[in-house]
Protein backbone atom coordinates (compact mmCIF):
# COMPACT_ATOMS: atom_id res chain seq x y z
CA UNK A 1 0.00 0.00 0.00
CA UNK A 2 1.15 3.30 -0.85
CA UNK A 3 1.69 6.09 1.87
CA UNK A 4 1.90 9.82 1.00
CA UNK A 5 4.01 12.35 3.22
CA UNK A 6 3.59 15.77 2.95
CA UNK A 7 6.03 18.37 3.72
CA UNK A 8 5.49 21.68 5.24
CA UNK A 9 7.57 24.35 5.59
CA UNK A 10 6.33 27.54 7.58
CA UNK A 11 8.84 30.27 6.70
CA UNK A 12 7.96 33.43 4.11
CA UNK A 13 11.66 32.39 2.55
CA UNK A 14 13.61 28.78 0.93
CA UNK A 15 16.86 29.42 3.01
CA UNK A 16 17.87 27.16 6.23
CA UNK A 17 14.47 25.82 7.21
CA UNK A 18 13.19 25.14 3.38
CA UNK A 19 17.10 22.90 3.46
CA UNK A 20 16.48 21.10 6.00
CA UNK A 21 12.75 20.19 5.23
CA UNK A 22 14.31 18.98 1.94
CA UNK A 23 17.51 16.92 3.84
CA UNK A 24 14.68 14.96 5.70
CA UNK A 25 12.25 14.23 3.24
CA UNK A 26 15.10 13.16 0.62
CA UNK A 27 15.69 10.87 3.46
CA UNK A 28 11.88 9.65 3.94
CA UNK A 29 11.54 9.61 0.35
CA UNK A 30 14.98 7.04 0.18
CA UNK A 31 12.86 4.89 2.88
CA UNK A 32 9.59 4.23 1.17
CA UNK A 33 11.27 3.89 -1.99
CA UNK A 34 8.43 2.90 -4.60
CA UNK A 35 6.39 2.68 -2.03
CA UNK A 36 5.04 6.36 -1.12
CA UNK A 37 5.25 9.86 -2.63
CA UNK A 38 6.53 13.18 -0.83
CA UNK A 39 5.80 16.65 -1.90
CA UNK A 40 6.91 19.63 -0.52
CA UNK A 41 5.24 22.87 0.34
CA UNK A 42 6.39 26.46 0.74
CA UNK A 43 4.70 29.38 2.46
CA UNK A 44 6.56 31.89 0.65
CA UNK A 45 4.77 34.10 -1.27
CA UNK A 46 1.79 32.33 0.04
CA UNK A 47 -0.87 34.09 1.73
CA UNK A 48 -2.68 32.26 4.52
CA UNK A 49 -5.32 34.49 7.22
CA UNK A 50 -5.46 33.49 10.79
CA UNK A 51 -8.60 31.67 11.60
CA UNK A 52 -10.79 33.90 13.29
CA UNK A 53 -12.94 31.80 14.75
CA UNK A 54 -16.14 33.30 13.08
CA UNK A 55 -17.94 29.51 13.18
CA UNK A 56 -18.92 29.96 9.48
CA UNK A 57 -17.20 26.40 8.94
CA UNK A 58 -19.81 24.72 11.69
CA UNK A 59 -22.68 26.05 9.96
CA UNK A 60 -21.78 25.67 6.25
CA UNK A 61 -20.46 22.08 6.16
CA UNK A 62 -16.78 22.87 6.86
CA UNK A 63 -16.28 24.93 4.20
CA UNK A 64 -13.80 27.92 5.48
CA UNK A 65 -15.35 31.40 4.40
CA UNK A 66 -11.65 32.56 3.89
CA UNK A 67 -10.34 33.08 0.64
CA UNK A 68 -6.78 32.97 0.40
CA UNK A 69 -3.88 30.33 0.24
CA UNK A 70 -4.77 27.48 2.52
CA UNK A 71 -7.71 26.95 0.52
CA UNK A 72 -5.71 24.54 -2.17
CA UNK A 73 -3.84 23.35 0.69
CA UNK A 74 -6.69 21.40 2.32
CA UNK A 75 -6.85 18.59 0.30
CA UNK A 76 -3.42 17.79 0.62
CA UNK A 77 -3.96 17.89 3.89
CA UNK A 78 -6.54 14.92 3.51
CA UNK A 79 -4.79 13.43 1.00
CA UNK A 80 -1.51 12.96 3.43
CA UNK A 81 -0.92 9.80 5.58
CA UNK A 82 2.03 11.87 7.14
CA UNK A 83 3.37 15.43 7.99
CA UNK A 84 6.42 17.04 8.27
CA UNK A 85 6.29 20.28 9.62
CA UNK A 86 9.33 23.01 9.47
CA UNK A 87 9.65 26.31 11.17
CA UNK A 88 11.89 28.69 11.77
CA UNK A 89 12.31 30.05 15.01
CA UNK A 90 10.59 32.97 15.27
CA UNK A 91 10.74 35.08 19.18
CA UNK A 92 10.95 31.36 20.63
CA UNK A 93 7.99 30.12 18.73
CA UNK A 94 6.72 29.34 15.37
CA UNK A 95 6.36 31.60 12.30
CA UNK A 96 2.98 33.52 12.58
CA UNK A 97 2.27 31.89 8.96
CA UNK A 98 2.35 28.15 10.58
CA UNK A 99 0.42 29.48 13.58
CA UNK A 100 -2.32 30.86 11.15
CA UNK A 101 -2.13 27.53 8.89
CA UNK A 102 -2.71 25.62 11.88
CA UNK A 103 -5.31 27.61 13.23
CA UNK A 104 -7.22 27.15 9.48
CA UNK A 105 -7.18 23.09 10.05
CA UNK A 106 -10.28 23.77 12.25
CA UNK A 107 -12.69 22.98 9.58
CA UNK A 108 -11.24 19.68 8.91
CA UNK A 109 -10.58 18.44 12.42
CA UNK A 110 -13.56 19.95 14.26
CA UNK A 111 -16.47 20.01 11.32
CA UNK A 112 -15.12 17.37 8.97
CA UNK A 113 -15.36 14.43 10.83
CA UNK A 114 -11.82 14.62 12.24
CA UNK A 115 -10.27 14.28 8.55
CA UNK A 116 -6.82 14.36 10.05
CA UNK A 117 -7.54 12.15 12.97
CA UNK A 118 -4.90 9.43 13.31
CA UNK A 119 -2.46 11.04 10.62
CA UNK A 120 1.23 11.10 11.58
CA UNK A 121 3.41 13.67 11.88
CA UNK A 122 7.07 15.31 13.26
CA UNK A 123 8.70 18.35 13.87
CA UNK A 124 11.66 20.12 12.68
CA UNK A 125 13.13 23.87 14.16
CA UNK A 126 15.81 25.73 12.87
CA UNK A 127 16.98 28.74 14.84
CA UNK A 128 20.50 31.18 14.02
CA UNK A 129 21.34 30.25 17.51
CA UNK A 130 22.19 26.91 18.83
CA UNK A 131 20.02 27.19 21.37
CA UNK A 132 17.39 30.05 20.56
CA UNK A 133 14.24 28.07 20.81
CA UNK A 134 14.56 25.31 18.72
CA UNK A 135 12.74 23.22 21.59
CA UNK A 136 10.04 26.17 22.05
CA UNK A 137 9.28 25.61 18.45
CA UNK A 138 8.80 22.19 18.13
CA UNK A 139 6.71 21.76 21.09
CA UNK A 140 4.50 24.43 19.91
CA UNK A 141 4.07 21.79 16.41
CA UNK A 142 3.79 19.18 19.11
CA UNK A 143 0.98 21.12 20.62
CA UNK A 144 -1.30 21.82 17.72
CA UNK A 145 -0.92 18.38 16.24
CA UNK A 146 -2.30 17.34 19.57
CA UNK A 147 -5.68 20.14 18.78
CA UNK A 148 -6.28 18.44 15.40
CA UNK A 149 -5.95 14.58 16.32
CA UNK A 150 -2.85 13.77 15.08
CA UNK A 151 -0.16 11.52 15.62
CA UNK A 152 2.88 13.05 17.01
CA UNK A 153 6.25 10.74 16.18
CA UNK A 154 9.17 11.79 17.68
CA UNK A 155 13.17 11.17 17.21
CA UNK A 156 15.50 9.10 18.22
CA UNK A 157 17.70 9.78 21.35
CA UNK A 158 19.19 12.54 21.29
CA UNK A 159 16.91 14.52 19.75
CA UNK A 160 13.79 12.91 21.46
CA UNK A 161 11.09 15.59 20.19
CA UNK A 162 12.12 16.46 17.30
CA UNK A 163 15.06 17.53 14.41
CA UNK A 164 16.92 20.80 15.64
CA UNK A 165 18.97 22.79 13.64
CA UNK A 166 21.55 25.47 13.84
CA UNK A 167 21.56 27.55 10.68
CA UNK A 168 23.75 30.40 12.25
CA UNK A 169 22.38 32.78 9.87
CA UNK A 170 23.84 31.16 6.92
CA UNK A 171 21.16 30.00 4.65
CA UNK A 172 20.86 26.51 3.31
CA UNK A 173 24.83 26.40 4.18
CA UNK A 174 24.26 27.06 7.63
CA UNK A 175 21.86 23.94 8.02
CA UNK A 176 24.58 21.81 5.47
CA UNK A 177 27.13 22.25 7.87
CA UNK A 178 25.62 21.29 11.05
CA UNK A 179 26.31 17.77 10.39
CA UNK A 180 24.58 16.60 13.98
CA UNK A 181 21.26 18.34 12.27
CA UNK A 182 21.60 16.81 9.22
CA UNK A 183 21.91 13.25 11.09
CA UNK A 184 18.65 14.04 13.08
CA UNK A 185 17.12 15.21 9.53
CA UNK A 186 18.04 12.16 8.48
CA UNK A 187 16.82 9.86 10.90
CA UNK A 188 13.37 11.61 11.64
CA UNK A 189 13.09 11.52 7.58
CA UNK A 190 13.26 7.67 7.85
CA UNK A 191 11.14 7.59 11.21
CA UNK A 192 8.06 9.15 9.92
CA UNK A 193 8.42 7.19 6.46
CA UNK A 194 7.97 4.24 8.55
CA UNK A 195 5.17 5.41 10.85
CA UNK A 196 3.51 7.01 7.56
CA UNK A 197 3.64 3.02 6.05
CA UNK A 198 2.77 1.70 9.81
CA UNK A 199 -0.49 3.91 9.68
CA UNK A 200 -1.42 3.57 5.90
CA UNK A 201 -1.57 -0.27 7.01
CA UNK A 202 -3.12 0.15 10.08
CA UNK A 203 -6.01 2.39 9.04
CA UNK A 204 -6.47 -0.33 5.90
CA UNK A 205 -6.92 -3.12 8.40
CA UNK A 206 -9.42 -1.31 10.62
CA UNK A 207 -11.38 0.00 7.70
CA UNK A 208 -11.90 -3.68 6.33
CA UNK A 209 -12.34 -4.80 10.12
CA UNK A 210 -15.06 -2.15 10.73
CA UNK A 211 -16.65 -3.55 6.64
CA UNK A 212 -16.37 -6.78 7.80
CA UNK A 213 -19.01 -6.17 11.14
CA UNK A 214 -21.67 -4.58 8.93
């Protein structure tokens, strides 16, 4: 069965985070060889509104009211068995672009019948200092994953919640020459390729389960 990983990455420019969002899905992509597709997504350029929590979406179906951006990017959303989702640190936190976009998944978690539920996803943070809220920022992803039912995956030890990176203010470079990033890229890549398989599987087995009782 085929598994489809999706790729987000939150900053308004393709420098250090857009690098390393492209180290670990080149990695994930490696692991599910013919298996699964990835595709990658950029906010920059992209316009995308904070939700503003005007309930139009609970009354009209879950249909957002909001014109802009995230509107193509919901059925990707759906489409995707797994998530990886890349911010730059921005004042010890995510971009305000990734906290809009995940403020917009309202309509498909909360009206939509939990269209994400049971998805998987991880983390990556890239910040010009070594440690200027790299952890911050991927607990925030950890955080809203948790609002819109999915399934957080985490690293391997050492970088338990998530990929960190130190792009010292060098661009793609920056992230190139961290080499204990680009391991942790690396590995989380391969992790969520194989929890992205795992869950594609899973949900396959329970949906013919749950066919089989009617």
């Amino acid at each position: 069965m085929k598994c489809r990983i999706l790729g987000i990455c939150g900053s308004p420019r393709t420098a250090s985070t857009w690098r390393g969002l492209q180290i670990a899905m080149e990695s994930a992509a490696e692991e599910l060889g013919g298996e699964g597709e990835t595709e990658l997504v950029s906010f920059k350029g992209k316009r995308i509104e904070p939700c503003n929590h005007c309930n139009a979406c609970k009354k009209n179906g879950g249909t957002c009211v909001i014109k802009d951006d995230m509107t193509e990017l919901y059925d990707k959303l759906i489409e995707a068995d797994a998530f990886v989702f890349a911010s730059p640190v921005y004042v010890m936190n995510v971009t305000p672009q990734m906290s809009a976009f995940f403020s917009r998944m309202r309509p498909l978690h909360a009206v939509k019948g939990g269209k994400l539920k049971d998805k998987v996803a991880t983390a990556i943070a890239v910040g010009g200092t070594r440690h200027g809220g790299q952890e911050q920022t991927v607990g925030a992803i950890v955080n809203a994953c948790l609002t819109r039912g999915i399934v957080y995956v985490g690293g391997e030890p050492g970088f338990y919640s998530g990929a960190m990176a130190w792009s010292e203010d060098k661009g793609a470079a920056g992230i190139d020459a961290d080499l204990i990033a680009v391991d942790a890229l690396k590995c989380s890549g391969k992790r969520i390729a194989r929890w992205a398989r795992i869950s594609a599987l899973g949900k396959a087995a329970a949906d013919k389960a749950e066919a089989e009782k009617k």
